[in-house]
Every structure is written in C-alpha cells, then in structure tokens.
PDB file of N, CA and C in Angstrom:
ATOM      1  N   UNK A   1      34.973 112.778 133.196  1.00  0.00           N
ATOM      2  CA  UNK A   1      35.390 113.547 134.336  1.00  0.00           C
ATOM      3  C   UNK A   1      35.333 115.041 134.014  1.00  0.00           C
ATOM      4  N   UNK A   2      35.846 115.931 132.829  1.00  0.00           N
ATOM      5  CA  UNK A   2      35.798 116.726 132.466  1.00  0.00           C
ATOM      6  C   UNK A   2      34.005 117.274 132.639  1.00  0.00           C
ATOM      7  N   UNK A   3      33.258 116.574 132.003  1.00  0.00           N
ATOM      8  CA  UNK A   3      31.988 117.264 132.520  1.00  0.00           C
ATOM      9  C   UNK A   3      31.301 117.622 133.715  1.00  0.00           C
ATOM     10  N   UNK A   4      32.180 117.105 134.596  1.00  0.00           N
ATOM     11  CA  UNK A   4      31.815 117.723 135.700  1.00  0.00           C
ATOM     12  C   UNK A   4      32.726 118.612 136.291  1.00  0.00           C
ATOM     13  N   UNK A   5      33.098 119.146 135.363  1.00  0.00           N
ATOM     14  CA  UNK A   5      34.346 120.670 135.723  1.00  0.00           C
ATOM     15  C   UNK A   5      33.126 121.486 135.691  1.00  0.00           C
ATOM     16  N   UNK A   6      34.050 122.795 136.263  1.00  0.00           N
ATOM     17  CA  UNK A   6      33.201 123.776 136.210  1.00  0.00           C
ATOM     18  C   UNK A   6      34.396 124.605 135.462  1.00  0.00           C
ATOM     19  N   UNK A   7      34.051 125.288 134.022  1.00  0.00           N
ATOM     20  CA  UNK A   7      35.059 125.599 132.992  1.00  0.00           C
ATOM     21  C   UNK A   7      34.454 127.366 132.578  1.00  0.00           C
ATOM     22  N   UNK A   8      35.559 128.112 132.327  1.00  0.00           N
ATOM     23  CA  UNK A   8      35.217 128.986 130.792  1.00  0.00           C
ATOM     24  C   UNK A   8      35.814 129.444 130.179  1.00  0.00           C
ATOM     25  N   UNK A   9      35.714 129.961 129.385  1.00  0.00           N
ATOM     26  CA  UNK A   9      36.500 130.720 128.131  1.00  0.00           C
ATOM     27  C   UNK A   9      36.636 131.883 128.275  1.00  0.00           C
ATOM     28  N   UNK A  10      37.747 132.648 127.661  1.00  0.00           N
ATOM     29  CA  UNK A  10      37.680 134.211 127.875  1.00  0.00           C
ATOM     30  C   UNK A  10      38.911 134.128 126.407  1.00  0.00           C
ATOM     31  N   UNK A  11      38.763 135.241 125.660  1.00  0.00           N
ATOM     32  CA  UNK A  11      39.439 135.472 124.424  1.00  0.00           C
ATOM     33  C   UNK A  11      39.942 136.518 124.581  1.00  0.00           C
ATOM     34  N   UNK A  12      41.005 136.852 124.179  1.00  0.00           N
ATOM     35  CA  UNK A  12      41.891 138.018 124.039  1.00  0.00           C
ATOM     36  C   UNK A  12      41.663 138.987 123.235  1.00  0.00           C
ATOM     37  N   UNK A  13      41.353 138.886 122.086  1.00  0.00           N
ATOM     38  CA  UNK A  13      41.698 139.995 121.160  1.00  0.00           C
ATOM     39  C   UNK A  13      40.550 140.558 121.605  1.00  0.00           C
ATOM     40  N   UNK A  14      39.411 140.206 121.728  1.00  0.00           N
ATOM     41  CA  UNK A  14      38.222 140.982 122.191  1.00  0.00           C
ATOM     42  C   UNK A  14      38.485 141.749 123.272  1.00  0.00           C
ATOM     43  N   UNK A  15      39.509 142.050 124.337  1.00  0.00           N
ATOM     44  CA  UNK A  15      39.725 142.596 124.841  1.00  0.00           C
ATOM     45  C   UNK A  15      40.562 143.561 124.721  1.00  0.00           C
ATOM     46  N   UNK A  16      41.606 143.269 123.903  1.00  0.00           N
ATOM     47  CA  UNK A  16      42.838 144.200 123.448  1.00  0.00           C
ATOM     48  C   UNK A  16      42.491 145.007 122.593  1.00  0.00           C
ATOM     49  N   UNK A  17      41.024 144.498 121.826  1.00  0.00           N
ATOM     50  CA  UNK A  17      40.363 145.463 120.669  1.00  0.00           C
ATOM     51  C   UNK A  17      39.929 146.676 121.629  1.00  0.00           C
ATOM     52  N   UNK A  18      39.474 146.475 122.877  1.00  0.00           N
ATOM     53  CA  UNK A  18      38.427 147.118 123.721  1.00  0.00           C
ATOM     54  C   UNK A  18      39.558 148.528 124.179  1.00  0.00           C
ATOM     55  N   UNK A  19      40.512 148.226 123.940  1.00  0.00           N
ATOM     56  CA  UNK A  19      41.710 149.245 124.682  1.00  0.00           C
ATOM     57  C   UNK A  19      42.449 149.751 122.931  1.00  0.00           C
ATOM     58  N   UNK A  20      42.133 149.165 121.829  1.00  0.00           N
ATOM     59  CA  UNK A  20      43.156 149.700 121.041  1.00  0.00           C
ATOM     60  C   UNK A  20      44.082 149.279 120.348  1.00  0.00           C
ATOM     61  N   UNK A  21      44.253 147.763 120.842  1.00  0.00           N
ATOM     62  CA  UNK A  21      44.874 147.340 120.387  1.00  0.00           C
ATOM     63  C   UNK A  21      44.679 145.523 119.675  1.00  0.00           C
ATOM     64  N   UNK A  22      45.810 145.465 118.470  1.00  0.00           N
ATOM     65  CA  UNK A  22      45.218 144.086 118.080  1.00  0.00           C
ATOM     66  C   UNK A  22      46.306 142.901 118.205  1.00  0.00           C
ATOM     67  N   UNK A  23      45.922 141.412 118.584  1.00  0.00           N
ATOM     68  CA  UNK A  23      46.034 140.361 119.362  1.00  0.00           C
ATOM     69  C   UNK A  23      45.648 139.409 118.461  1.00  0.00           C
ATOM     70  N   UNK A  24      46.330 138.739 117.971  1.00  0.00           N
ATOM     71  CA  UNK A  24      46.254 137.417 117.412  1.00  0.00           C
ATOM     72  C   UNK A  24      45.027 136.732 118.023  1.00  0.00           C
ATOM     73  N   UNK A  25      44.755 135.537 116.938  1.00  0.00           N
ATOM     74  CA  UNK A  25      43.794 135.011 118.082  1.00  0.00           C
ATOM     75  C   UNK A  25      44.486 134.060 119.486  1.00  0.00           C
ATOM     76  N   UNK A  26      43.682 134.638 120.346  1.00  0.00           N
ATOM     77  CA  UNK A  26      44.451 133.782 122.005  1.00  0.00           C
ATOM     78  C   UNK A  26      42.946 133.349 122.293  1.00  0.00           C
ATOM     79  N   UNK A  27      43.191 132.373 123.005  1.00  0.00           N
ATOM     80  CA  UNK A  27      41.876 132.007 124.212  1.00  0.00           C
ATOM     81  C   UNK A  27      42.625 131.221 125.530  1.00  0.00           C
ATOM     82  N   UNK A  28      42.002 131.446 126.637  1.00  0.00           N
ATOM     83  CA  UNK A  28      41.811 131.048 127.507  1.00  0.00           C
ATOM     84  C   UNK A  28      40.418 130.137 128.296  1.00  0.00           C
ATOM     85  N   UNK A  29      41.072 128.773 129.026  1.00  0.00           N
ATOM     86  CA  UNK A  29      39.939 128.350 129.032  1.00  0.00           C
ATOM     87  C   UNK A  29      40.269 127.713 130.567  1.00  0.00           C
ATOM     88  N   UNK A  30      39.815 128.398 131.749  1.00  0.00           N
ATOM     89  CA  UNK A  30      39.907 128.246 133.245  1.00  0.00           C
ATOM     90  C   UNK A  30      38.997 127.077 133.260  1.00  0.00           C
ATOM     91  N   UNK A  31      39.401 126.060 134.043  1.00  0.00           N
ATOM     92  CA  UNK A  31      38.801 124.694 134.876  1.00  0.00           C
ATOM     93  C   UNK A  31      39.095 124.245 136.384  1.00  0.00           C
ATOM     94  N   UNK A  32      38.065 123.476 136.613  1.00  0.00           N
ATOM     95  CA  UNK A  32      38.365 123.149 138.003  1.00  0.00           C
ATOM     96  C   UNK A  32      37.250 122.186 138.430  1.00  0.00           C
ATOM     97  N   UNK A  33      37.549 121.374 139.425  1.00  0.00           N
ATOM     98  CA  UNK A  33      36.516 120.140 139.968  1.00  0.00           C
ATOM     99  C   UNK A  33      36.636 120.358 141.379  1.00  0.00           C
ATOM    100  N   UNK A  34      36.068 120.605 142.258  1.00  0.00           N
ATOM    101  CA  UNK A  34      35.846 120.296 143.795  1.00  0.00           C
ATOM    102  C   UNK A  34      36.317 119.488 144.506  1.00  0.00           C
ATOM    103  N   UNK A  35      35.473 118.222 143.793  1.00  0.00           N
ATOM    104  CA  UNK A  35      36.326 117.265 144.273  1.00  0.00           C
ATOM    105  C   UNK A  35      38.091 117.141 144.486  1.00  0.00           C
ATOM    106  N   UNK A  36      38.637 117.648 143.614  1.00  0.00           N
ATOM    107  CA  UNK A  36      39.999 117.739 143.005  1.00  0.00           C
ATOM    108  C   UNK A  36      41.100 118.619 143.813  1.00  0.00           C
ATOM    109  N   UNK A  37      40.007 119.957 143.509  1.00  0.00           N
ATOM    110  CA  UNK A  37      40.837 121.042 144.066  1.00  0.00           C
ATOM    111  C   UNK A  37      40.914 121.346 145.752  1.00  0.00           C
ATOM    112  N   UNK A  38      39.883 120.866 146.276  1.00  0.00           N
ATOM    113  CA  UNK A  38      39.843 121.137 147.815  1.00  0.00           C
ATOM    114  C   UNK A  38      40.877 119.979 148.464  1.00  0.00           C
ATOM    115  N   UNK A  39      41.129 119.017 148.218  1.00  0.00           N
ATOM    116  CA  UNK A  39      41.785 118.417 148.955  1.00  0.00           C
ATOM    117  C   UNK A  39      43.132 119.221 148.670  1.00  0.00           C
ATOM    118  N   UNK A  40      43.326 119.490 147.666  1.00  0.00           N
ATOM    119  CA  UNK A  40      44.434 119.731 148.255  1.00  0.00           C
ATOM    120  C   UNK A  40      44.790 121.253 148.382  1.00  0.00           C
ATOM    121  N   UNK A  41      43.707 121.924 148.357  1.00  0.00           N
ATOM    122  CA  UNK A  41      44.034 123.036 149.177  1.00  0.00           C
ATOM    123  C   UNK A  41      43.879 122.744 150.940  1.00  0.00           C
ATOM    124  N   UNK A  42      43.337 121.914 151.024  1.00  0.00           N
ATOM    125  CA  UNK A  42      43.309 121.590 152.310  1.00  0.00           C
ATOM    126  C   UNK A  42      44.724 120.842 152.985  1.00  0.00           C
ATOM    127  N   UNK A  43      45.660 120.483 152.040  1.00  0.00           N
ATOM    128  CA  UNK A  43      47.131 120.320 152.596  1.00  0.00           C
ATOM    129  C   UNK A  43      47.585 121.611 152.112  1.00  0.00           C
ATOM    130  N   UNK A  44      47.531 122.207 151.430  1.00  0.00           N
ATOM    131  CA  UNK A  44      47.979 123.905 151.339  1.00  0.00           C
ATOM    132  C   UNK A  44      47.198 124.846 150.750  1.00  0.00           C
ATOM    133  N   UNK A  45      46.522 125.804 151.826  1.00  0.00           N
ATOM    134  CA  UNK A  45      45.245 126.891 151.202  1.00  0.00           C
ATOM    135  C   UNK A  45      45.758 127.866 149.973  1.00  0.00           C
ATOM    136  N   UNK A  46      46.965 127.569 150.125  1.00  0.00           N
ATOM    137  CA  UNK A  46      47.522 128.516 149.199  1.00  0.00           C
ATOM    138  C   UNK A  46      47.472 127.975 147.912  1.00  0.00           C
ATOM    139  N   UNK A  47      47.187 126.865 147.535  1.00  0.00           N
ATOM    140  CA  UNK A  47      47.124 125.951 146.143  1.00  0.00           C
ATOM    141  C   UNK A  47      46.028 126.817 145.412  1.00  0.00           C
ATOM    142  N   UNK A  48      45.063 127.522 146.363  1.00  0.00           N
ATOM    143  CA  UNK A  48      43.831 128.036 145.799  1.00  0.00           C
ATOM    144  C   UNK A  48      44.252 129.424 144.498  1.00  0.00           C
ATOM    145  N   UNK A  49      45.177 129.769 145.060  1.00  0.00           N
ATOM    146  CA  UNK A  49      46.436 130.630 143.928  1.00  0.00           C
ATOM    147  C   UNK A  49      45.721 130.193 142.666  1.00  0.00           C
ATOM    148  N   UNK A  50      46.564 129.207 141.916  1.00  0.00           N
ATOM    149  CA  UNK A  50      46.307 128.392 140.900  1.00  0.00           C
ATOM    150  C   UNK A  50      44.934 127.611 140.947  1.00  0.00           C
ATOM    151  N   UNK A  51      44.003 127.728 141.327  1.00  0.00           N
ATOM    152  CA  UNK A  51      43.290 126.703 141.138  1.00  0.00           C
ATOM    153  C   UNK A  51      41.515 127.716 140.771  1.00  0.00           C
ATOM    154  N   UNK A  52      41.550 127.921 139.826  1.00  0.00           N
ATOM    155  CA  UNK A  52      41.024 126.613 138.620  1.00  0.00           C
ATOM    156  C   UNK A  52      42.570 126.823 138.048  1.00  0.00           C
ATOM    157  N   UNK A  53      42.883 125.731 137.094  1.00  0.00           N
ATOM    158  CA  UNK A  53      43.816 125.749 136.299  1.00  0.00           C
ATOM    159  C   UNK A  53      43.447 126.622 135.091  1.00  0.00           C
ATOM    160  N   UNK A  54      44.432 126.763 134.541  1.00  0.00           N
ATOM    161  CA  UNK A  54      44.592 127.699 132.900  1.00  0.00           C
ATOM    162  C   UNK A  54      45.122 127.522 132.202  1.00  0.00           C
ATOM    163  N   UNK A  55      44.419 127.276 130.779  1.00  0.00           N
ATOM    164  CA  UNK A  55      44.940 126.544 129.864  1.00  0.00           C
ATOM    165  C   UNK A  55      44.784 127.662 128.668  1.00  0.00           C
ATOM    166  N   UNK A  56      45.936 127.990 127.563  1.00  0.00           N
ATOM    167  CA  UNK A  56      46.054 129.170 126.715  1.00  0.00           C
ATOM    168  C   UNK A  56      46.513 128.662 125.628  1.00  0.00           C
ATOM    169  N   UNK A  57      45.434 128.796 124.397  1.00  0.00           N
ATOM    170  CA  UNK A  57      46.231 128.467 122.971  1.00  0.00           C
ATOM    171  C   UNK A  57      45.972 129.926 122.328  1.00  0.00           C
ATOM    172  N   UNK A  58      46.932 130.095 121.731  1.00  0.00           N
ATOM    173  CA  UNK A  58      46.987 131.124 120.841  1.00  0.00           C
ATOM    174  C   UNK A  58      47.742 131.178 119.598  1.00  0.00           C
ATOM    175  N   UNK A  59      47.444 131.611 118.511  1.00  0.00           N
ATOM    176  CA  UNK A  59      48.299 131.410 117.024  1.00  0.00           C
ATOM    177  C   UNK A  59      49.457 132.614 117.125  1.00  0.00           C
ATOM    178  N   UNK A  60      50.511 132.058 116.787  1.00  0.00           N
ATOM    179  CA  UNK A  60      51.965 133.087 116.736  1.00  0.00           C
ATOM    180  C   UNK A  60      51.503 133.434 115.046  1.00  0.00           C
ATOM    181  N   UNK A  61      52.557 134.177 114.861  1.00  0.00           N
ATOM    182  CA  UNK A  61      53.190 135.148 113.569  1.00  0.00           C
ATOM    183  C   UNK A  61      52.738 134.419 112.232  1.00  0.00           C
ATOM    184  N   UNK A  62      53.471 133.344 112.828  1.00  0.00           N
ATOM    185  CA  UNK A  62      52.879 132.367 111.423  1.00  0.00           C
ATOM    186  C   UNK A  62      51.934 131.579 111.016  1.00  0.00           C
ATOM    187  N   UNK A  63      51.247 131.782 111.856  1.00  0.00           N
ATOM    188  CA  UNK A  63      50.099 130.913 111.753  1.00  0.00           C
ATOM    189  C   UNK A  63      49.824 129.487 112.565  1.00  0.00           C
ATOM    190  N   UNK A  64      50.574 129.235 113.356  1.00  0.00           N
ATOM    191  CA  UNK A  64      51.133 128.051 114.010  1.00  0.00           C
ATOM    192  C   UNK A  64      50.324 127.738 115.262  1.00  0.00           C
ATOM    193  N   UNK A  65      49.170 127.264 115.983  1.00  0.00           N
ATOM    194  CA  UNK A  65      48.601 127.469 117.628  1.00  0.00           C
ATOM    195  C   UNK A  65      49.258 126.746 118.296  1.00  0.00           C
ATOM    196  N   UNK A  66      49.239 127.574 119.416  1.00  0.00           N
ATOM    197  CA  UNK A  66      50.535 126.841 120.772  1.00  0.00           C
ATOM    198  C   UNK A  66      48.976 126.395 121.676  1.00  0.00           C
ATOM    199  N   UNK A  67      49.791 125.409 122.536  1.00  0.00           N
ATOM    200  CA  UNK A  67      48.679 125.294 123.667  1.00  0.00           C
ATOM    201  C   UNK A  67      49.948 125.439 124.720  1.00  0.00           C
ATOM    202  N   UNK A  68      49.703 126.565 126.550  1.00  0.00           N
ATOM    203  CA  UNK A  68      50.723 126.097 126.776  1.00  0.00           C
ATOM    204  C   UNK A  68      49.901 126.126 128.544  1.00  0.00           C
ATOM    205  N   UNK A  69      50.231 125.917 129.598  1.00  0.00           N
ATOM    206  CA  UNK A  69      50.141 125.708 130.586  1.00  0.00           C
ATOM    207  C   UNK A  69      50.988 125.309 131.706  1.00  0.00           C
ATOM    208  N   UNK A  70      50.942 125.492 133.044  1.00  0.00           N
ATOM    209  CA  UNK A  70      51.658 125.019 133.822  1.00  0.00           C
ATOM    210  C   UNK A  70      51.332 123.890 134.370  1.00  0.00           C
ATOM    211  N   UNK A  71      52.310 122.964 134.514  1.00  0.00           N
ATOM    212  CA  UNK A  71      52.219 121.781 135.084  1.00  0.00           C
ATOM    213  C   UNK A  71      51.113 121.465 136.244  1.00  0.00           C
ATOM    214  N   UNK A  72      50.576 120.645 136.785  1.00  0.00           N
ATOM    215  CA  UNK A  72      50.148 120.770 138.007  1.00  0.00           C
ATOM    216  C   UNK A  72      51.127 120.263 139.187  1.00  0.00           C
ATOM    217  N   UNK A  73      52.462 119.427 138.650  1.00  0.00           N
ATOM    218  CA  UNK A  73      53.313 118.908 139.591  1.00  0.00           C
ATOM    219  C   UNK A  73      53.802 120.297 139.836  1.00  0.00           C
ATOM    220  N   UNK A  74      53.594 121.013 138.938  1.00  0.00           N
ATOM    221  CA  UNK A  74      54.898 122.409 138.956  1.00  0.00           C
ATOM    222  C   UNK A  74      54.077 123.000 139.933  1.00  0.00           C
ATOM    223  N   UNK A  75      52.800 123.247 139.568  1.00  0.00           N
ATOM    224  CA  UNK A  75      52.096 124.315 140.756  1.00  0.00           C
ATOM    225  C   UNK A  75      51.945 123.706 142.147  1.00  0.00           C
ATOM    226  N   UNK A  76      52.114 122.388 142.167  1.00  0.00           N
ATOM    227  CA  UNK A  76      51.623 121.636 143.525  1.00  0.00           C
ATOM    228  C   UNK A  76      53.082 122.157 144.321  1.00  0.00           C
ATOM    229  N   UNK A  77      54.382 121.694 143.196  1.00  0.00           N
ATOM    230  CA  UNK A  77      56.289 122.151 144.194  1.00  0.00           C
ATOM    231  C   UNK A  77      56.187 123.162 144.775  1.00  0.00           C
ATOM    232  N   UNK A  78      55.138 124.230 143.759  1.00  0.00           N
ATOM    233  CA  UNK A  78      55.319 125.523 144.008  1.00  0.00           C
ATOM    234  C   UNK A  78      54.680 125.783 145.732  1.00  0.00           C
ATOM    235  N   UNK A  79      53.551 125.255 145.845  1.00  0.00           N
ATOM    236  CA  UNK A  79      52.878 125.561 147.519  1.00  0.00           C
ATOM    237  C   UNK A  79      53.116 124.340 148.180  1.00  0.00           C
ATOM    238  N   UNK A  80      54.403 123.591 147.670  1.00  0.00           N
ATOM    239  CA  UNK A  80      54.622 122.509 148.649  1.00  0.00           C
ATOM    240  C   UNK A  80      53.933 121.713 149.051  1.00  0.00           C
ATOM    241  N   UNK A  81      53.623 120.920 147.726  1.00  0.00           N
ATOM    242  CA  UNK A  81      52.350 119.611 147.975  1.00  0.00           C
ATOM    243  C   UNK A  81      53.357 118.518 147.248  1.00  0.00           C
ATOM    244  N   UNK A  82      52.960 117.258 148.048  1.00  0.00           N
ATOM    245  CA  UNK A  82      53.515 116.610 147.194  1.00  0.00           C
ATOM    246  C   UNK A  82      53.274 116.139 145.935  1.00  0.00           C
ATOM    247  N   UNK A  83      54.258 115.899 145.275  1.00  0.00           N
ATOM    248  CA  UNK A  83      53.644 115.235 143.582  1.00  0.00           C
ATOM    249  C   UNK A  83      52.569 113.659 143.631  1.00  0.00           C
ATOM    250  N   UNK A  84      52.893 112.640 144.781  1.00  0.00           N
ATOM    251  CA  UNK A  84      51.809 111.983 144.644  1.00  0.00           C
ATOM    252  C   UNK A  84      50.546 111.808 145.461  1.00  0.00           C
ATOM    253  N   UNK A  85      50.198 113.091 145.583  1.00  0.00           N
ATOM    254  CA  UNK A  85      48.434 113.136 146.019  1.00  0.00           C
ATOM    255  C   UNK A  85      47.808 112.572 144.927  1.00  0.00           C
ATOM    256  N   UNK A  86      46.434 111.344 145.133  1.00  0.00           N
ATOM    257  CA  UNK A  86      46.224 111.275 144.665  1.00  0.00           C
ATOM    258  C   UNK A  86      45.339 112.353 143.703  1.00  0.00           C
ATOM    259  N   UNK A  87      45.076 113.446 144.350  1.00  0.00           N
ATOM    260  CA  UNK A  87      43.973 114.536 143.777  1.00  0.00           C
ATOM    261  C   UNK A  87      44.886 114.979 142.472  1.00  0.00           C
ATOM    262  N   UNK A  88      46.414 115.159 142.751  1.00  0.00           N
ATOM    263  CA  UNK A  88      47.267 115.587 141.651  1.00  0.00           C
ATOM    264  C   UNK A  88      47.305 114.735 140.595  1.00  0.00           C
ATOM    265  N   UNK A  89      47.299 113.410 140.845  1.00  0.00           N
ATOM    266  CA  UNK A  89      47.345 112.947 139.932  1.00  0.00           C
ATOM    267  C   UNK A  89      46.233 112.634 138.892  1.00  0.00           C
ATOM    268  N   UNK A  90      44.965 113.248 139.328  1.00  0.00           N
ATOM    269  CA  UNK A  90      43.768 112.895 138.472  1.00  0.00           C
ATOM    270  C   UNK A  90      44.317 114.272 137.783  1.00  0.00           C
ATOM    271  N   UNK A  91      43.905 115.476 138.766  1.00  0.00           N
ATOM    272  CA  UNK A  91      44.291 116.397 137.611  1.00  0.00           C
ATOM    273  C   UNK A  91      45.062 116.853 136.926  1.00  0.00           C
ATOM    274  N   UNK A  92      46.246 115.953 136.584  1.00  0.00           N
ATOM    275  CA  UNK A  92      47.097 115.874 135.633  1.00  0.00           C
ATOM    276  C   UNK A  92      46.545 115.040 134.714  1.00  0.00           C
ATOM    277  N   UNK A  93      46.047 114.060 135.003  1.00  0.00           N
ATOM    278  CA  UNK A  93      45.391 112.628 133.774  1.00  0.00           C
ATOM    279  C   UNK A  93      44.408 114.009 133.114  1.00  0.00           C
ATOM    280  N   UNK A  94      43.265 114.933 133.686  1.00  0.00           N
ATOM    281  CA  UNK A  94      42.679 115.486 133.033  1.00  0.00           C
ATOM    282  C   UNK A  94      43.179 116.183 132.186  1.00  0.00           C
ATOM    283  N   UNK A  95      44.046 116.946 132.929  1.00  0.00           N
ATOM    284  CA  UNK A  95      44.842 118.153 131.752  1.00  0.00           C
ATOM    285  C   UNK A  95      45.591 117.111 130.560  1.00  0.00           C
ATOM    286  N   UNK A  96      46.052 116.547 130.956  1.00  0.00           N
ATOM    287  CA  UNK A  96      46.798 115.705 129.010  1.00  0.00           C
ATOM    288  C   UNK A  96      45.729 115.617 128.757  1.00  0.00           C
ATOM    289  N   UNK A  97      44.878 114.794 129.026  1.00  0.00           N
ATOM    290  CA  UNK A  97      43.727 114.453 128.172  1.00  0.00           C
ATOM    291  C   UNK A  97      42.619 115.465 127.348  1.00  0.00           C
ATOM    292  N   UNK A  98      42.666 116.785 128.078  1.00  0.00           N
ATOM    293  CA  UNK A  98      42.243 117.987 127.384  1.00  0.00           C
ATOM    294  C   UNK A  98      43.062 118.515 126.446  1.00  0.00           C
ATOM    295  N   UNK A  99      44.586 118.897 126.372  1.00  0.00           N
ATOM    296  CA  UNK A  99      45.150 119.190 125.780  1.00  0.00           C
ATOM    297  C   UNK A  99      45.662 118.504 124.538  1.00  0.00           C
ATOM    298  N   UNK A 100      45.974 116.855 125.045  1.00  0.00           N
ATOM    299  CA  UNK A 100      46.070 116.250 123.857  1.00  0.00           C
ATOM    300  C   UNK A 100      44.849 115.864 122.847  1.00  0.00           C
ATOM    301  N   UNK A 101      43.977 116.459 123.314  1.00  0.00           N
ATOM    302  CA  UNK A 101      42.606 116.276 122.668  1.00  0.00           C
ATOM    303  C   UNK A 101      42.462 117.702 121.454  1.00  0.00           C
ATOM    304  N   UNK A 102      43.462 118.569 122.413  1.00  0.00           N
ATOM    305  CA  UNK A 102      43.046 120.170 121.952  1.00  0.00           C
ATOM    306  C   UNK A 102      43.741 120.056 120.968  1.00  0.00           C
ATOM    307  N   UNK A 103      45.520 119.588 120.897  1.00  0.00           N
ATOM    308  CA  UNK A 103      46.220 119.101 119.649  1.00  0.00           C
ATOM    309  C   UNK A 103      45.749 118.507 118.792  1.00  0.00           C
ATOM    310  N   UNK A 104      45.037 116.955 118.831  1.00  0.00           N
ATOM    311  CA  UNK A 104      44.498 116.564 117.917  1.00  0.00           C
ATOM    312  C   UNK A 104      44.334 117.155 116.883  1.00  0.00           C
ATOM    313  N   UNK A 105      43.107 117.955 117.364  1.00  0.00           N
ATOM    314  CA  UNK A 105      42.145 118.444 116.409  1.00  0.00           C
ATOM    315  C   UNK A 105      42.915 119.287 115.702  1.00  0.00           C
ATOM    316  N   UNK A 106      44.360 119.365 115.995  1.00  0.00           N
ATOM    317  CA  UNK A 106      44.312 120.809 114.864  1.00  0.00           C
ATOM    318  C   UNK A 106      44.525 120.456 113.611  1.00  0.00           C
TER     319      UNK A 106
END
C-alpha cells in the first residue's frame, strides 16, 4: 500500500545550516494516498490541513532517534471526522506499519 503513496523527504539541518545555524540530524518524511485522503476530506475539506501526513525522526542530545507524529484519530477529532471511517482506519494500519518498521531498524 505504501508504494502507492505519493511521499518525500525534507531534512533539517540542511536548512538551519542555510540560515546559520546547527540542528541535529532531523528528517521529515510527508505521505499521502488519494484514495485515502479524499474521502475524507470530502466529509470535512478541512482534513486537507493535515493531509499528507508527517512523520519526524530526529536524534536528541544523546544520541537517541525519536520518531514522533500525530495520530490520525487525533487529526480526524480535530476536523470532526469520525474515528471509524473506513479511510481512517487504513491510514492508521499504514502509519504503524511505517513507523514500526522505522523503529525496527534502528
């Protein structure tokens, strides 16, 4: 399912270098499916806010990488969708499955 996201990356420090300043390593990595996301902007246009989703790991002080993100139940409460669309619930199965994939590996 994931391969048919439409995804990318964007890194931080490369940007904070660009202004002066330095940034642990961070990345960001925006996703989204059509299929997924239109329905239910189509019960609330405003879902389009959040949508692609965003997903952020970055290493703290000690060396440690966080992965962290917002829920999609959280963003759906937020524009007043319900929690069981089925569209929500795929893209929640996706997001664990990216993230606990992203843990794995570390």
């Amino acid at each position: 399912m994931l391969s048919k996201n439409r995804h990318q990356t964007a890194t931080g420090p490369k940007g904070a270098a660009s202004v002066g300043e330095e940034l642990r390593p961070t990345q960001m990595l925006m996703f989204g499916n059509p299929k997924l996301g239109a329905p239910l902007m189509l019960t609330q246009q405003s879902m389009g806010l959040d949508l692609q989703l965003r997903v952020v790991s970055f290493e703290d002080a000690d060396g440690k990488v966080h992965v962290v993100y917002h829920t999609p139940t959280a963003l759906a409460d937020a524009h007043g969708i319900p929690a069981d669309r089925p569209a929500l619930q795929k893209i929640t199965g996706a997001l664990d499955k990216l993230t606990n994939k992203a843990i794995a590996a570390e």
